[in-house]
N, C-alpha and C. Protein backbone atom coordinates (compact mmCIF):
# COMPACT_ATOMS: atom_id res chain seq x y z
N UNK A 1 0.83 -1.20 0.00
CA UNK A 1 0.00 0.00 0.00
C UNK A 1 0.87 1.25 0.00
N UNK A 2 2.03 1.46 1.19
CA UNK A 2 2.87 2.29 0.95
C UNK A 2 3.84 2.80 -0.11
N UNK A 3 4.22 1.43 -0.97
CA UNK A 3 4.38 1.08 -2.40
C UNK A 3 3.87 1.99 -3.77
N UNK A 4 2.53 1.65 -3.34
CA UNK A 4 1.34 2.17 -4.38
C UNK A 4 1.80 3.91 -4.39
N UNK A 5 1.78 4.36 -2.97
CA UNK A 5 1.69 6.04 -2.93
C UNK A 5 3.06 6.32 -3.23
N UNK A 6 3.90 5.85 -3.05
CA UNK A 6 5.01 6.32 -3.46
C UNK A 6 5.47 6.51 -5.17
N UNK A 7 4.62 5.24 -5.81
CA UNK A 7 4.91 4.88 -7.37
C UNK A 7 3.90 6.15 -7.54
N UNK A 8 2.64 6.52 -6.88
CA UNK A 8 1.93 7.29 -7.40
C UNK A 8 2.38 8.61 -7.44
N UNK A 9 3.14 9.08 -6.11
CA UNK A 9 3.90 10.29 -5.79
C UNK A 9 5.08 10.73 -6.86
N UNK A 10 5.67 10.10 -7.48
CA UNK A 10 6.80 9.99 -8.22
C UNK A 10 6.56 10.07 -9.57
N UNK A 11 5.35 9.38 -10.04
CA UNK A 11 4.40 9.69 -11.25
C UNK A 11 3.95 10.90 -11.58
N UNK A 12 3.26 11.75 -10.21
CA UNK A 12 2.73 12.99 -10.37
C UNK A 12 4.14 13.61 -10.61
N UNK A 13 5.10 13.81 -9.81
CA UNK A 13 5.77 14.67 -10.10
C UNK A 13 6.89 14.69 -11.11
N UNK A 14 7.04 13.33 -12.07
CA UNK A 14 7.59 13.19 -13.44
C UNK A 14 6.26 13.85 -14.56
N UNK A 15 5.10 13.22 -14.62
CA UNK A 15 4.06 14.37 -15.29
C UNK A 15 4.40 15.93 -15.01
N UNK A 16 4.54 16.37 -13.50
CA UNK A 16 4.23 18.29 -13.73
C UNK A 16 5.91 18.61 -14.20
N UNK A 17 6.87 17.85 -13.97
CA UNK A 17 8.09 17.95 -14.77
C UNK A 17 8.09 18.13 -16.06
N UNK A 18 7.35 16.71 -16.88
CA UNK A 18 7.36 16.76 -18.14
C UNK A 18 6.39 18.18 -18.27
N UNK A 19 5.13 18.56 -18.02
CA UNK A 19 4.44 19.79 -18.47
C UNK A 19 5.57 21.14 -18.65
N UNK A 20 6.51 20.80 -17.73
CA UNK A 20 7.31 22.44 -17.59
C UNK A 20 8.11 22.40 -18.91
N UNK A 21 8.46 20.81 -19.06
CA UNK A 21 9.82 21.02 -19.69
C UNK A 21 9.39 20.94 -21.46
N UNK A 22 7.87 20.24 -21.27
CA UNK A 22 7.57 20.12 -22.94
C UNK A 22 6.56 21.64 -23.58
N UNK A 23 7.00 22.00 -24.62
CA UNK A 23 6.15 23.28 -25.21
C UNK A 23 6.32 23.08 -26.55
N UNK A 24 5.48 23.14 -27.20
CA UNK A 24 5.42 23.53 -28.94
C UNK A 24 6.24 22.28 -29.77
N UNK A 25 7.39 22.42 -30.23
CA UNK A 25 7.42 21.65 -30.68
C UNK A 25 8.91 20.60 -30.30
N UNK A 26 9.39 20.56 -28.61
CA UNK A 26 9.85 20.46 -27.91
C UNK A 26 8.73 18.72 -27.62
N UNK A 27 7.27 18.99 -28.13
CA UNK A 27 6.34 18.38 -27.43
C UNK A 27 6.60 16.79 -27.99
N UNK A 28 6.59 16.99 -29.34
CA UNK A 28 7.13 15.69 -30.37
C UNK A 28 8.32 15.14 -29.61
N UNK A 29 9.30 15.92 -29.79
CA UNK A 29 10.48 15.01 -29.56
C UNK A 29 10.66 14.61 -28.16
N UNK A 30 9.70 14.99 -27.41
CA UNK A 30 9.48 14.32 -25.93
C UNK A 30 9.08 13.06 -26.15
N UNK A 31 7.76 12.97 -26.42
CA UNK A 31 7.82 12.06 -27.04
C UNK A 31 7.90 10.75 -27.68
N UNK A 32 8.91 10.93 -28.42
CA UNK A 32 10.06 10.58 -29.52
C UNK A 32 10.45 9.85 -28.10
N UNK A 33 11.32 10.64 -27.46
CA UNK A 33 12.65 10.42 -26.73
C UNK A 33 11.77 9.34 -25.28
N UNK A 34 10.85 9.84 -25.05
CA UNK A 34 10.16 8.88 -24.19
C UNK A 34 10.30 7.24 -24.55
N UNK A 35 9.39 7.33 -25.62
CA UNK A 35 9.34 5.97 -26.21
C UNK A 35 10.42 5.23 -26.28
N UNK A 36 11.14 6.09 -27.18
CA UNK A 36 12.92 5.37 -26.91
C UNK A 36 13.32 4.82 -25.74
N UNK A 37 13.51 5.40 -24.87
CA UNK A 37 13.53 5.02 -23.38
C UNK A 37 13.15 4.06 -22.76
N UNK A 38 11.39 3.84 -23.61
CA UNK A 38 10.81 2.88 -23.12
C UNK A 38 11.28 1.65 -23.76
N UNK A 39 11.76 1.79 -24.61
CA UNK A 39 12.05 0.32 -25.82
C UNK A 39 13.72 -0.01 -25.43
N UNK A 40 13.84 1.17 -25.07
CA UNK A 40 15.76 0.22 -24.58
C UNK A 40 15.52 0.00 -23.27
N UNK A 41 14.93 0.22 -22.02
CA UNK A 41 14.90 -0.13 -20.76
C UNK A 41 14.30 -1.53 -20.92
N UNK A 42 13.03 -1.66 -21.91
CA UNK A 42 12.68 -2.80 -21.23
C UNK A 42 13.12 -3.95 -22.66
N UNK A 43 13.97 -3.39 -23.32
CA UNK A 43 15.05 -4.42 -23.82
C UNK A 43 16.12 -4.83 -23.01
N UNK A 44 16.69 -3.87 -21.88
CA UNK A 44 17.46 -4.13 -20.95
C UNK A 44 17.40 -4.77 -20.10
N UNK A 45 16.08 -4.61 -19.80
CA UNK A 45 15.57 -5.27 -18.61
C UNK A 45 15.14 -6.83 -19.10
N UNK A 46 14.56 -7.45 -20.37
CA UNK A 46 14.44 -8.87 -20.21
C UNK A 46 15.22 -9.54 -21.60
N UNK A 47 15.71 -8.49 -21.71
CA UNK A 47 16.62 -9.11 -23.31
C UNK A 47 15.75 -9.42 -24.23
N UNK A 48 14.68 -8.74 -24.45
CA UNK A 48 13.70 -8.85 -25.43
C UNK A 48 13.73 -8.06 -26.77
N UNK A 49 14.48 -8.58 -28.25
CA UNK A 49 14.59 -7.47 -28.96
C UNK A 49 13.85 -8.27 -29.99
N UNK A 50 12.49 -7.84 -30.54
CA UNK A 50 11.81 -8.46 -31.27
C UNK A 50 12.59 -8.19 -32.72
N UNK A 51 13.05 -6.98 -32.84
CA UNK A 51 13.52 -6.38 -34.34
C UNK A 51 14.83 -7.12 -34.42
N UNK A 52 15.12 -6.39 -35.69
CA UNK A 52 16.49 -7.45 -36.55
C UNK A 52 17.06 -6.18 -36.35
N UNK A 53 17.45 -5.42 -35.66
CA UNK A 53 18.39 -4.53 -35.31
C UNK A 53 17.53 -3.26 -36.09
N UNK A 54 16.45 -3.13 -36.13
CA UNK A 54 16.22 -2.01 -36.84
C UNK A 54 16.12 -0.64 -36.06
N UNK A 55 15.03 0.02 -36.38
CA UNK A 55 15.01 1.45 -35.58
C UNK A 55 14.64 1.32 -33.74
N UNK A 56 15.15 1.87 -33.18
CA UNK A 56 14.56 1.69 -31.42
C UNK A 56 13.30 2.08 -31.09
N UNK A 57 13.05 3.26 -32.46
CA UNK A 57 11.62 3.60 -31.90
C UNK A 57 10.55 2.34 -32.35
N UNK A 58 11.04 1.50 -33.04
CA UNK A 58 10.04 0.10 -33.36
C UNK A 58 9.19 0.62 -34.13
């Protein structure tokens, strides 16, 4: 339970981060760069690379 508020606490304040830091067209390559992030962490994390080496954004 203490778990939960903390993942939730840390969530809110990566969202009002991202609001400050994304504007116009800053907004895309957020993004962009998110997703990326998301596709090499959790390639990192279980050695899962479905592609033949192609783009990271999949």
């Amino acid at each position: 339970m203490l778990e939960d508020q903390y993942v939730s606490e840390k969530l809110e304040q990566f969202r009002q981060e991202e609001r400050r830091n994304v504007s116009g067209k800053g907004a895309l390559l957020g993004k962009l760069g998110a997703r990326a992030f998301r596709r090499w962490s959790r390639i990192n994390r279980t050695g899962d690379e479905e592609h033949d080496g192609g783009s990271i954004l999949g």
